[in-house]
PDB file of N, CA and C in Angstrom:
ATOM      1  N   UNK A   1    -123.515 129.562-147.768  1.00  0.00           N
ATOM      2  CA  UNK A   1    -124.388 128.979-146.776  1.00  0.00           C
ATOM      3  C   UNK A   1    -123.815 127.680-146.226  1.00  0.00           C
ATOM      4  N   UNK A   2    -123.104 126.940-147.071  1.00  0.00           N
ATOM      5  CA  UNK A   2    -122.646 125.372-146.772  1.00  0.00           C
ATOM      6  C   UNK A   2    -121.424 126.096-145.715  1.00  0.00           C
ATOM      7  N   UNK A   3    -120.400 126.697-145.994  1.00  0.00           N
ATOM      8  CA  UNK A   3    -119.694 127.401-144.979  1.00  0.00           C
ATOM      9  C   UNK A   3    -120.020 127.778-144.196  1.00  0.00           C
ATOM     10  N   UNK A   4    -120.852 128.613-143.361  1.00  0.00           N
ATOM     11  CA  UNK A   4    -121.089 128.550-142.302  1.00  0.00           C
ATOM     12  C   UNK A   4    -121.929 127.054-141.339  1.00  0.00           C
ATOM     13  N   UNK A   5    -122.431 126.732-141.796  1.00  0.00           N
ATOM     14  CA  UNK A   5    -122.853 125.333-141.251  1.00  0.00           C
ATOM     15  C   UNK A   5    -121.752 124.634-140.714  1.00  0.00           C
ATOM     16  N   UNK A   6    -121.069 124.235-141.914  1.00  0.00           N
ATOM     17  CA  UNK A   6    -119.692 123.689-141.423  1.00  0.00           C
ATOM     18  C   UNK A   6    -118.858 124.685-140.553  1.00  0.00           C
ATOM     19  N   UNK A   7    -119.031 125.765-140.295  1.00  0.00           N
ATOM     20  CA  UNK A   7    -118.022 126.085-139.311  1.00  0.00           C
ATOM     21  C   UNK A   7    -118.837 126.301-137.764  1.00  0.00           C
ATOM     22  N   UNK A   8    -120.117 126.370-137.956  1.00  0.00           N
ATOM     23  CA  UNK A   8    -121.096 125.805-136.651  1.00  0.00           C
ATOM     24  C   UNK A   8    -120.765 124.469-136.562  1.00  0.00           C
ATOM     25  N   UNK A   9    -120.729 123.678-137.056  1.00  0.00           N
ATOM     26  CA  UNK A   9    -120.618 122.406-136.045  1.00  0.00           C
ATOM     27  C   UNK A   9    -119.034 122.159-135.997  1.00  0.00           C
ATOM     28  N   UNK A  10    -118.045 122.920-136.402  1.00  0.00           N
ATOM     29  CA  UNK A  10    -117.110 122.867-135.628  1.00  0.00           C
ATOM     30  C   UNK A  10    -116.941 123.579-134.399  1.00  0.00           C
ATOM     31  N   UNK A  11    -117.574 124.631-134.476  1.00  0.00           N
ATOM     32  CA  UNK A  11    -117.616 125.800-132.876  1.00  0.00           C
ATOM     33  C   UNK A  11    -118.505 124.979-131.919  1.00  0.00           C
ATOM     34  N   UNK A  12    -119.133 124.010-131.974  1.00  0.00           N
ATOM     35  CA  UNK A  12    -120.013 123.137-131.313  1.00  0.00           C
ATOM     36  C   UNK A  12    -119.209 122.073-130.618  1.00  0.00           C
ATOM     37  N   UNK A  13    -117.859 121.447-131.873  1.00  0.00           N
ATOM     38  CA  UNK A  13    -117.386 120.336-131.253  1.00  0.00           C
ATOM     39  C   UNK A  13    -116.134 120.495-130.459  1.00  0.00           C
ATOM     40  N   UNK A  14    -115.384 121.804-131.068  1.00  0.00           N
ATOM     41  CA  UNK A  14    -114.151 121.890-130.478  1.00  0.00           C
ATOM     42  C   UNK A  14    -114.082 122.095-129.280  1.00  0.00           C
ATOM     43  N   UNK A  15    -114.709 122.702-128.415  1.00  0.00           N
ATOM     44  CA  UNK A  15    -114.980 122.714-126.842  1.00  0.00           C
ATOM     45  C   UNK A  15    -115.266 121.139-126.320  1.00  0.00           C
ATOM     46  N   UNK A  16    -115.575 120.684-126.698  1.00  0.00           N
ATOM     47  CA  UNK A  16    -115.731 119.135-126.026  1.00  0.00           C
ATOM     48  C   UNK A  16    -114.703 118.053-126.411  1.00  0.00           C
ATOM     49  N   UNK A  17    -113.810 118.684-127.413  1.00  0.00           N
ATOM     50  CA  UNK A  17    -112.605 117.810-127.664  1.00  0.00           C
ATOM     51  C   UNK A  17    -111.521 118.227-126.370  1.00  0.00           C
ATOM     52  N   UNK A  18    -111.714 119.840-126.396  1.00  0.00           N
ATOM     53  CA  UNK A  18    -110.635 120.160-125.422  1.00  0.00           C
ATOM     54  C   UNK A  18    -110.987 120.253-123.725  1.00  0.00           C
ATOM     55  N   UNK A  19    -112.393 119.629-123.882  1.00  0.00           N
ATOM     56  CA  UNK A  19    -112.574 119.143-122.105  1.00  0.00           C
ATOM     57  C   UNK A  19    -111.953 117.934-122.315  1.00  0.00           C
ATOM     58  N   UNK A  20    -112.099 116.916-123.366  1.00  0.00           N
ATOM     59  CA  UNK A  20    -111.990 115.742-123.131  1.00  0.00           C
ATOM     60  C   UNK A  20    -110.315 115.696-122.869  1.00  0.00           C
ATOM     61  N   UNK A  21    -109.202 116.025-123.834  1.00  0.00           N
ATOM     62  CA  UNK A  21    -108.190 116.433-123.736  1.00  0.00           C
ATOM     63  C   UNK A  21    -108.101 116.929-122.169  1.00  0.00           C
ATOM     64  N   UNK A  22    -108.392 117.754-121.510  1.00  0.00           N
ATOM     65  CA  UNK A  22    -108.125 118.348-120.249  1.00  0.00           C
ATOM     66  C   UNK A  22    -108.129 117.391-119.078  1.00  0.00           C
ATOM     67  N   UNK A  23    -109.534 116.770-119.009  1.00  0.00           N
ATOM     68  CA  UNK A  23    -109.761 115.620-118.369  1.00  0.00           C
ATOM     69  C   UNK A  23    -108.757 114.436-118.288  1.00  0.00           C
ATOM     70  N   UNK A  24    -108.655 114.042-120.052  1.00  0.00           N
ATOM     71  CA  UNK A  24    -107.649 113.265-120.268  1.00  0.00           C
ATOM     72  C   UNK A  24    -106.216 113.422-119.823  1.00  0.00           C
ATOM     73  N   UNK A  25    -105.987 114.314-119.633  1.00  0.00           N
ATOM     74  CA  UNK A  25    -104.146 115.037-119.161  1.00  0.00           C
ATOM     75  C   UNK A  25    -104.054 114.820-117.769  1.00  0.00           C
ATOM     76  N   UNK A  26    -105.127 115.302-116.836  1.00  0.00           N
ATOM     77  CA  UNK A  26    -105.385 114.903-115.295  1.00  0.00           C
ATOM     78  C   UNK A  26    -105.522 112.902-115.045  1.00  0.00           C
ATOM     79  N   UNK A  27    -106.110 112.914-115.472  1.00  0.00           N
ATOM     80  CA  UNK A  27    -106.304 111.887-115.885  1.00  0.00           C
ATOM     81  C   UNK A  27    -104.515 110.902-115.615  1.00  0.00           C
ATOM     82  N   UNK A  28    -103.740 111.750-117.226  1.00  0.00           N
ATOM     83  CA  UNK A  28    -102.925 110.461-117.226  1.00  0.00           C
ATOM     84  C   UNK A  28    -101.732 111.235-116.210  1.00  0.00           C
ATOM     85  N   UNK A  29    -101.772 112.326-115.706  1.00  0.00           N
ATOM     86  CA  UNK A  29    -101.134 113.436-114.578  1.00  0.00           C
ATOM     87  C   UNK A  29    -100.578 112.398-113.304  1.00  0.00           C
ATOM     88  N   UNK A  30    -102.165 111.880-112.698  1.00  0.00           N
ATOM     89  CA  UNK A  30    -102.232 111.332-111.536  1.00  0.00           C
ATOM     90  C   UNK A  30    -102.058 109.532-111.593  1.00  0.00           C
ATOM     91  N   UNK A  31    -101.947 109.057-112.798  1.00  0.00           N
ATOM     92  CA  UNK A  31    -101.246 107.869-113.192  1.00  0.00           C
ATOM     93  C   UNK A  31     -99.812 107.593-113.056  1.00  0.00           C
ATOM     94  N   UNK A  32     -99.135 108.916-113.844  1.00  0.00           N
ATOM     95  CA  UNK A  32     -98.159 108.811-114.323  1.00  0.00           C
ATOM     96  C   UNK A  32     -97.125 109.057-113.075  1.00  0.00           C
ATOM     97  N   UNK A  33     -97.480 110.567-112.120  1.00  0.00           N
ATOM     98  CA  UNK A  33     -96.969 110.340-110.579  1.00  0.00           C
ATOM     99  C   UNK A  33     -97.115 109.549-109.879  1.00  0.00           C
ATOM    100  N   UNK A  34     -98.341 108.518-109.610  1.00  0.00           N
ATOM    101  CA  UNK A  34     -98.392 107.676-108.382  1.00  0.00           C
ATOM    102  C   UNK A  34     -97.309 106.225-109.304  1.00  0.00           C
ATOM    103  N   UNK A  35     -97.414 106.694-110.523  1.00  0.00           N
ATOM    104  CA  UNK A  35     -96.377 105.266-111.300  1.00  0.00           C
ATOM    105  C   UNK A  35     -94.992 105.416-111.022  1.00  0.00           C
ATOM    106  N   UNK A  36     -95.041 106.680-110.849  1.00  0.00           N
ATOM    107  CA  UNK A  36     -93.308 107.133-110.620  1.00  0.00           C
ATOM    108  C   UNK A  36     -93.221 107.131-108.889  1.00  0.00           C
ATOM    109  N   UNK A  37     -94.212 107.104-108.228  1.00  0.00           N
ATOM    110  CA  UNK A  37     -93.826 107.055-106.603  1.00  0.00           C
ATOM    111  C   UNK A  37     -93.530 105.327-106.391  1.00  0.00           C
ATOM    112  N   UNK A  38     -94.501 104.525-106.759  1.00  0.00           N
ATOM    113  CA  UNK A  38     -94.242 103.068-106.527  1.00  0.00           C
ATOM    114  C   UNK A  38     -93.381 102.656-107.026  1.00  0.00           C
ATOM    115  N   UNK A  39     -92.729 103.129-108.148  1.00  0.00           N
ATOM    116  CA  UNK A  39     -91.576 102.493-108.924  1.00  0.00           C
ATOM    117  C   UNK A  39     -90.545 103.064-107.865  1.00  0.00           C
ATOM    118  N   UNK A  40     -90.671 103.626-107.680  1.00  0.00           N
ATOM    119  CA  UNK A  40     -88.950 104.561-106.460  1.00  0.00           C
ATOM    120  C   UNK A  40     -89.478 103.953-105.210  1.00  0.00           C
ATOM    121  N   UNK A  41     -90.815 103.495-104.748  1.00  0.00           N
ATOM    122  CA  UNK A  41     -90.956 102.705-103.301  1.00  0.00           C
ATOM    123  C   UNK A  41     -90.231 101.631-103.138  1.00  0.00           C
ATOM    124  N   UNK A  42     -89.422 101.126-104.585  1.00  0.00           N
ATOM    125  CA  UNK A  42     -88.970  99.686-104.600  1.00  0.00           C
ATOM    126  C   UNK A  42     -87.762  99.894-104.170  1.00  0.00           C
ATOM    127  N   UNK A  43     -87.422 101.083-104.487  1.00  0.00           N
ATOM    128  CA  UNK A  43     -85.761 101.418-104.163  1.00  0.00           C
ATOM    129  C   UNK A  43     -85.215 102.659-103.095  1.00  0.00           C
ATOM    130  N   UNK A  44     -86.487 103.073-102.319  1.00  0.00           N
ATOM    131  CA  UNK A  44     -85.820 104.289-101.480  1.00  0.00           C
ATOM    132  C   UNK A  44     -87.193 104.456-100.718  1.00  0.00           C
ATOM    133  N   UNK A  45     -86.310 104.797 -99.194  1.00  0.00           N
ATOM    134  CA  UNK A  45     -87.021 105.219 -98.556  1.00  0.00           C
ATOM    135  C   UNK A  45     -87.911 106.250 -98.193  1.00  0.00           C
ATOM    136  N   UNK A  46     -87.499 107.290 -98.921  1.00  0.00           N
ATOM    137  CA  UNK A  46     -88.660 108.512 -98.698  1.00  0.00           C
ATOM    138  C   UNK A  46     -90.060 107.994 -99.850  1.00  0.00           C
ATOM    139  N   UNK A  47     -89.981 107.481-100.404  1.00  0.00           N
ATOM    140  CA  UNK A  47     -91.334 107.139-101.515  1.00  0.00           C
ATOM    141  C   UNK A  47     -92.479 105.916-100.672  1.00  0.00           C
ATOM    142  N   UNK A  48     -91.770 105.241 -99.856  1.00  0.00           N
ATOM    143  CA  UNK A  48     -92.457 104.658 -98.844  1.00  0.00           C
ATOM    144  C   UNK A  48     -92.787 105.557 -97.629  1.00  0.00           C
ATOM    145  N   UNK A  49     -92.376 106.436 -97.078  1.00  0.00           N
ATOM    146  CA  UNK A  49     -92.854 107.350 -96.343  1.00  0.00           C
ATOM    147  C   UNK A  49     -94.196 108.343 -97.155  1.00  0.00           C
ATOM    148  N   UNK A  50     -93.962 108.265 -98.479  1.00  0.00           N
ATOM    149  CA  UNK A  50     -94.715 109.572 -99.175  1.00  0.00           C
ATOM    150  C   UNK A  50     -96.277 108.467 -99.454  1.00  0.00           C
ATOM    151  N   UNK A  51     -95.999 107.261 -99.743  1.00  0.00           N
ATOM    152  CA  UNK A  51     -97.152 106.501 -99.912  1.00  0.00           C
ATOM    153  C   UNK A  51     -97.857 106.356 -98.702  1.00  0.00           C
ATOM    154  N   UNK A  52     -97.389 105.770 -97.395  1.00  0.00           N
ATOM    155  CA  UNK A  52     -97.520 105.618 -96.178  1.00  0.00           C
ATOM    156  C   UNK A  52     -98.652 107.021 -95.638  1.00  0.00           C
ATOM    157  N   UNK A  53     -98.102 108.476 -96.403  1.00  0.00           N
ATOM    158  CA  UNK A  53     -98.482 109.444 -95.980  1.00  0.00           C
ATOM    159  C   UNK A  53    -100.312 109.219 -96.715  1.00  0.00           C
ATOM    160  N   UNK A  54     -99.556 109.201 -97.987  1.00  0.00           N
ATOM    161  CA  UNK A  54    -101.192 109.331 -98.869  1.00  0.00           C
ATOM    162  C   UNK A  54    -102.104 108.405 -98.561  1.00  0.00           C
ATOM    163  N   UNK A  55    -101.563 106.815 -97.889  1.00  0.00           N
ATOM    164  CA  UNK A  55    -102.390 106.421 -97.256  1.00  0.00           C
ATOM    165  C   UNK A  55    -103.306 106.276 -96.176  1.00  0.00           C
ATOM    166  N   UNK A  56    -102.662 107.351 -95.693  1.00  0.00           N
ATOM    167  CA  UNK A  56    -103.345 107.913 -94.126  1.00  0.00           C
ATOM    168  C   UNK A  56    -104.163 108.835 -94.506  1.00  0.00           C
ATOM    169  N   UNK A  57    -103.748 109.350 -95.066  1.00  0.00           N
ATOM    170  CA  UNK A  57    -104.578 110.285 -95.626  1.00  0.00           C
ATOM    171  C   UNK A  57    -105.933 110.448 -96.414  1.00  0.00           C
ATOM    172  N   UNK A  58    -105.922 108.991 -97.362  1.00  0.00           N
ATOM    173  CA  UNK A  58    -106.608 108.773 -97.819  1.00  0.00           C
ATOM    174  C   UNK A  58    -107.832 108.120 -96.756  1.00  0.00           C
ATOM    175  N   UNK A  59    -107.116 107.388 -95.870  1.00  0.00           N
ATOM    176  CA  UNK A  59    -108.088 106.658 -94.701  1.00  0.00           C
ATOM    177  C   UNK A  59    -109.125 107.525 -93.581  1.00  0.00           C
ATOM    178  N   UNK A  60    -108.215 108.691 -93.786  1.00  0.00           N
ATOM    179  CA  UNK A  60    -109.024 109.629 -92.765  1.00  0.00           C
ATOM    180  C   UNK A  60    -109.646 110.368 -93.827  1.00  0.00           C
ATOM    181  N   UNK A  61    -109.815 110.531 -94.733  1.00  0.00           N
ATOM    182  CA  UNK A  61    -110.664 111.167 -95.728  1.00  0.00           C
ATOM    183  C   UNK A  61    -111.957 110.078 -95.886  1.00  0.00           C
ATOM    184  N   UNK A  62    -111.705 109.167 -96.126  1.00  0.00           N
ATOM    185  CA  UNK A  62    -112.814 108.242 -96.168  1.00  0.00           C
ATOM    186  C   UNK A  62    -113.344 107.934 -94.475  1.00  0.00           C
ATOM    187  N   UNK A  63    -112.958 108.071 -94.083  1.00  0.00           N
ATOM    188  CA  UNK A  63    -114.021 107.866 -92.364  1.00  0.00           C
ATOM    189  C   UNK A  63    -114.634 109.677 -92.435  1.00  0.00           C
ATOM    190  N   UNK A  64    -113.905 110.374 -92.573  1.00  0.00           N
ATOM    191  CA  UNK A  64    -114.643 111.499 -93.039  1.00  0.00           C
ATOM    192  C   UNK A  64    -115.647 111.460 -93.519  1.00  0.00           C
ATOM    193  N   UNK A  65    -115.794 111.011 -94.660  1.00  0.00           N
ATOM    194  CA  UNK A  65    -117.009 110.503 -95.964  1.00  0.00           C
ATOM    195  C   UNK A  65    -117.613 109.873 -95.265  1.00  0.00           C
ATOM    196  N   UNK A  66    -117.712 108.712 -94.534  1.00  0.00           N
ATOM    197  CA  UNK A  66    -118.496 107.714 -93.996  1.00  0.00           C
ATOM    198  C   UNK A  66    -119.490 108.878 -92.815  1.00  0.00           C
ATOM    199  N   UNK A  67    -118.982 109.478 -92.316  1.00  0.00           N
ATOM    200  CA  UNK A  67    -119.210 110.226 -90.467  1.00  0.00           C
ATOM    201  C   UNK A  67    -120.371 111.501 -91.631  1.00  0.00           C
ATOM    202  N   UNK A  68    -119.910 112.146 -93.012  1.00  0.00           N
ATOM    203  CA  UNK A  68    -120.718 112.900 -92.990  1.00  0.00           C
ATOM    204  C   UNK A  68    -122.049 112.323 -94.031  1.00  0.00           C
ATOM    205  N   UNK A  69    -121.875 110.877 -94.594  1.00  0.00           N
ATOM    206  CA  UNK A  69    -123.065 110.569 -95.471  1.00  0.00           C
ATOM    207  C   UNK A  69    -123.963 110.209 -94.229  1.00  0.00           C
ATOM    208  N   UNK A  70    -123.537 109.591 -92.806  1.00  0.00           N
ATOM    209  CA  UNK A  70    -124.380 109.067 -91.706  1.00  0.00           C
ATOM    210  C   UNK A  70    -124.741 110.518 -91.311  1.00  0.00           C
ATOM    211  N   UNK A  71    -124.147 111.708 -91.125  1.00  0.00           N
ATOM    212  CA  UNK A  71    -124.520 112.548 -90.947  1.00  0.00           C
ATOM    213  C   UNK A  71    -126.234 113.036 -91.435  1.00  0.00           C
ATOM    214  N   UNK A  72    -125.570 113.366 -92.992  1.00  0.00           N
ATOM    215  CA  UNK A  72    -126.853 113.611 -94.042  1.00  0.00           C
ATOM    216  C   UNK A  72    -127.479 113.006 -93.954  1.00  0.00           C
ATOM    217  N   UNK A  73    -127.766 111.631 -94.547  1.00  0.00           N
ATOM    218  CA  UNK A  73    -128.620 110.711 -95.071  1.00  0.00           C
ATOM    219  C   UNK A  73    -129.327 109.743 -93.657  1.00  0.00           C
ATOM    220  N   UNK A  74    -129.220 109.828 -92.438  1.00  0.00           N
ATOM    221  CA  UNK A  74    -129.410 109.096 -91.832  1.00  0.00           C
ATOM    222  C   UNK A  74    -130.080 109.653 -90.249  1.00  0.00           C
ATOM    223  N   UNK A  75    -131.029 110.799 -90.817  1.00  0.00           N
ATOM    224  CA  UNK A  75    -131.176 111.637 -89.442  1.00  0.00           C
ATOM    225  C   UNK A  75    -132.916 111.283 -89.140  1.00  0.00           C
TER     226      UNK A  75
END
């Protein structure tokens, strides 16, 4: 009886170790590339073009966001 208990609250926890893990990997994914683009922006020109890009990008994504919360929320 003590055996199965203990192996229920491991079937309970191990799924939430390996979201956290998953999360965590994206997580250090999108750190670890934008660390490796700015470090090469210091020394070459295409990594300043590639930032330049994501920053446009990022800018028209956010006026996006802005045009559709006034959209929703503001009728």
């Amino acid at each position: 009886m003590v055996r199965k208990a203990f192996l229920t609250h491991w079937r309970d926890t191990v799924p939430l170790i390996c979201l956290i893990g998953i999360f965590g990997g994206y997580f250090l994914f999108v750190v670890s590339v934008s660390t490796f683009v700015m470090e090469h922006a210091r020394r070459h020109k295409w990594a300043r073009v590639i930032l330049g890009i994501i920053g446009f990008i990022c800018m028209v994504l956010r006026i996006c966001g802005v045009y559709l919360f006034i959209e929703v929320f503001c009728r």
